[in-house]
C-alpha atoms as a PDB file:
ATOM      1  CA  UNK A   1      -3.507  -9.402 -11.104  1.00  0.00           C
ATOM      2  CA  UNK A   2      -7.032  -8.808  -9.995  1.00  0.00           C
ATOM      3  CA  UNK A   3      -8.574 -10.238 -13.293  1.00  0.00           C
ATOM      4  CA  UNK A   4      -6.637 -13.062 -13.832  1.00  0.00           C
ATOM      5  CA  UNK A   5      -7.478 -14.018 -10.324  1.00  0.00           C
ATOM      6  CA  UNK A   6     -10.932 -13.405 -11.024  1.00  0.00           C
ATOM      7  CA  UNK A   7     -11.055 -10.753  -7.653  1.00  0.00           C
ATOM      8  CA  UNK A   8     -14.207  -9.001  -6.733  1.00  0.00           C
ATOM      9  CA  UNK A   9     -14.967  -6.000  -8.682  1.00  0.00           C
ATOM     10  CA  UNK A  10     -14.994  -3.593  -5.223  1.00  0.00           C
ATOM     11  CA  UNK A  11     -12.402  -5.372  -3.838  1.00  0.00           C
ATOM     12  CA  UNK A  12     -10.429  -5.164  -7.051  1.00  0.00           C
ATOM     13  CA  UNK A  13     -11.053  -1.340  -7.074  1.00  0.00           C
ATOM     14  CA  UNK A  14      -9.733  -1.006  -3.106  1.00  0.00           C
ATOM     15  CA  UNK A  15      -6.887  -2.410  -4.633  1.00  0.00           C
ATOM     16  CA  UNK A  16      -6.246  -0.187  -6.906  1.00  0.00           C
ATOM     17  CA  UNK A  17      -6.681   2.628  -4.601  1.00  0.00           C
ATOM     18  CA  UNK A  18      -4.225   1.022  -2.283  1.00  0.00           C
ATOM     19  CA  UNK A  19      -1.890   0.835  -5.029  1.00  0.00           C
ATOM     20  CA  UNK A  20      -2.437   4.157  -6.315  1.00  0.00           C
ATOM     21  CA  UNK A  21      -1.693   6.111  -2.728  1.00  0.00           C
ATOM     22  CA  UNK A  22       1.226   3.848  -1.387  1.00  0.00           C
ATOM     23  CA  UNK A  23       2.999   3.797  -4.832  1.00  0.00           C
ATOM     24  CA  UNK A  24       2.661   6.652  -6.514  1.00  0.00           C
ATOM     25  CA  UNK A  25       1.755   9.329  -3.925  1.00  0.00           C
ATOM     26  CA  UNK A  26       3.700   7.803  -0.891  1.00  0.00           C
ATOM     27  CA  UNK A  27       6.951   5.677  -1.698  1.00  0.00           C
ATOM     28  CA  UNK A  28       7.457   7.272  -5.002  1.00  0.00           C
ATOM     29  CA  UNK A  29       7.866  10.369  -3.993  1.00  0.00           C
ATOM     30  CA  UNK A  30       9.751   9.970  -0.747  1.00  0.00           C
ATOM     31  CA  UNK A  31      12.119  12.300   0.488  1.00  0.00           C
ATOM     32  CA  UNK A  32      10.731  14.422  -2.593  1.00  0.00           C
ATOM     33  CA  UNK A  33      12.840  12.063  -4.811  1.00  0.00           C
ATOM     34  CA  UNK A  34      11.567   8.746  -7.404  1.00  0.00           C
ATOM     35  CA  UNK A  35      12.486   5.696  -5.192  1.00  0.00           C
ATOM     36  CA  UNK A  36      13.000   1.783  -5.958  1.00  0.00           C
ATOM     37  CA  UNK A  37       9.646   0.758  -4.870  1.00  0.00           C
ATOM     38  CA  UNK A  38       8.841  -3.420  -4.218  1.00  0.00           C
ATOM     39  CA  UNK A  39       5.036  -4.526  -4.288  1.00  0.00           C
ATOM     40  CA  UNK A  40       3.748  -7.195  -3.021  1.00  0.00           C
ATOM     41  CA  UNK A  41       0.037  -9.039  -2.737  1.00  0.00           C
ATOM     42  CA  UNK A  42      -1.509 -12.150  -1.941  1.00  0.00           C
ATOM     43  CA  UNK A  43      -5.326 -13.032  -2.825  1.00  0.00           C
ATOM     44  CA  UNK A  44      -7.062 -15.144  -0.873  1.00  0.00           C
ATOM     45  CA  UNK A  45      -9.884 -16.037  -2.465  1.00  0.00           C
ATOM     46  CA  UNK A  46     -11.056 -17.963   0.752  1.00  0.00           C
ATOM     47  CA  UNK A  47     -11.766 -15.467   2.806  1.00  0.00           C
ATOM     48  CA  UNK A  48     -11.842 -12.399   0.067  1.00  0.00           C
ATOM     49  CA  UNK A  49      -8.891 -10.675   1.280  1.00  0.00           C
ATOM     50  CA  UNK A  50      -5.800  -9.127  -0.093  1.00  0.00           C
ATOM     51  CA  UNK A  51      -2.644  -9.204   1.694  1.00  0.00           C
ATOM     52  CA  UNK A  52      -0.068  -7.050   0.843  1.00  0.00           C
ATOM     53  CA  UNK A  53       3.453  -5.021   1.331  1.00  0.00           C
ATOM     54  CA  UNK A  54       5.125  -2.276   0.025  1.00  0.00           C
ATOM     55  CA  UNK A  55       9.185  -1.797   0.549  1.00  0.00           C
ATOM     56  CA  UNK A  56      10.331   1.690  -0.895  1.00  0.00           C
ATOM     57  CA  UNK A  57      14.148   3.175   0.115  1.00  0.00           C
ATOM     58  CA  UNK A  58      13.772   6.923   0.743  1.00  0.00           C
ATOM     59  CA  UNK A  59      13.193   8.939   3.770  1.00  0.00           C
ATOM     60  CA  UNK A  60      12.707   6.764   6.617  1.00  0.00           C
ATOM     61  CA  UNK A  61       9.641   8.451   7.973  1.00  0.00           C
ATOM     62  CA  UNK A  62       6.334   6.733   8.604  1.00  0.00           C
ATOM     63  CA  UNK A  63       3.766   8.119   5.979  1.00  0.00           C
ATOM     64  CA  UNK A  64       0.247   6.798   8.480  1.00  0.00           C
ATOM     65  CA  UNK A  65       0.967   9.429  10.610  1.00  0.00           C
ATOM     66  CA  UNK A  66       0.028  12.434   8.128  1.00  0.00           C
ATOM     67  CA  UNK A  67      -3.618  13.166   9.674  1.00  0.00           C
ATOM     68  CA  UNK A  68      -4.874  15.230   6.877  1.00  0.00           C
ATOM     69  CA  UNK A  69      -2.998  14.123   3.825  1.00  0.00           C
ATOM     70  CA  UNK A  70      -5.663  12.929   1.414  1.00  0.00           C
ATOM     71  CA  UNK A  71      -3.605  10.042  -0.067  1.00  0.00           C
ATOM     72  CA  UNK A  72      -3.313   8.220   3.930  1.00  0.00           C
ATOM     73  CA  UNK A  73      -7.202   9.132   3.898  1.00  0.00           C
ATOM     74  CA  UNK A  74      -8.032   7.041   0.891  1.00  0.00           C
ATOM     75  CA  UNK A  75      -5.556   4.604   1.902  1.00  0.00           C
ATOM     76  CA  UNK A  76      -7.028   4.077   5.598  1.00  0.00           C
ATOM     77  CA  UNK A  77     -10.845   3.781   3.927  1.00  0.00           C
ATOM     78  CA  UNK A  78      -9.731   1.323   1.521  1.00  0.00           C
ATOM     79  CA  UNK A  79      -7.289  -1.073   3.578  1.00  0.00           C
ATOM     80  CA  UNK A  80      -7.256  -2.825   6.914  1.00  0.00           C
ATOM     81  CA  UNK A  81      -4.565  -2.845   9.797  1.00  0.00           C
ATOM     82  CA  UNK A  82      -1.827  -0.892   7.816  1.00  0.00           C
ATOM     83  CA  UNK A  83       1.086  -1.079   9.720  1.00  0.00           C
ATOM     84  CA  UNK A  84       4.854   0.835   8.665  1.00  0.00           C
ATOM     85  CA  UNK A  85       7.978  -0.324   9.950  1.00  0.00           C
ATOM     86  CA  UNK A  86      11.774   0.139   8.854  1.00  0.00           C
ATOM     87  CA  UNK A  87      13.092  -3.049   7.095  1.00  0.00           C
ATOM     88  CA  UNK A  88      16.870  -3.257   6.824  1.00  0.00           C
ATOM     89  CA  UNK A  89      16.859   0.395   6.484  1.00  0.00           C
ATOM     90  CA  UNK A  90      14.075   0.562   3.554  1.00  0.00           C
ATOM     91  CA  UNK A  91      10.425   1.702   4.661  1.00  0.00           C
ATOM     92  CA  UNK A  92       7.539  -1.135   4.712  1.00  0.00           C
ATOM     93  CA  UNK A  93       4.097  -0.596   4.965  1.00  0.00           C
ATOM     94  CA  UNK A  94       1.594  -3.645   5.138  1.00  0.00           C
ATOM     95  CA  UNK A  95      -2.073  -4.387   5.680  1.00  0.00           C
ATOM     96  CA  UNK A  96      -5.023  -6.279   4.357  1.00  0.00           C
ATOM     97  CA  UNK A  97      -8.152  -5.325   1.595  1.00  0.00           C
END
């Protein structure tokens, strides 16, 4: 995705980062179970930003509040305005890069 759209080298690697802690750390592992996870991102290559969402069934608990979990650290120093809420009874986080 961020080649082929020809995406900033350090805002390519925020994106992976983002990718890396919501999928794998956060909405995989849910509810200490693997989870049907949706991603979603859209480049703007206006304004240099990355929009995106993650939908993940699991738990319904809001990962942004764990203060000292290392993953939400990395995630809140890489991404902008994240923002969880439940969608039809799936967890959703957005935010911006």
């Amino acid at each position: 995705f961020a080649r082929k759209h020809m995406i900033p080298e350090k805002l390519m690697y925020k994106l992976l980062t983002v990718v890396e802690e919501l999928c794998i750390n956060t909405a995989f592992l849910a509810g200490n179970k693997r989870n049907n996870v949706e991603i979603n991102f859209e480049y703007s290559q206006e304004n240099q930003k990355i929009e995106f969402e993650v939908e993940y069934d699991g738990e319904t608990k809001d990962p942004l509040q764990e203060r000292n979990d290392i993953s939400i650290k990395l995630l809140r120093n890489a991404a902008d305005n994240c923002v969880y809420s439940i969608n039809n009874g799936k967890n959703h986080i957005e935010g911006s890069i």
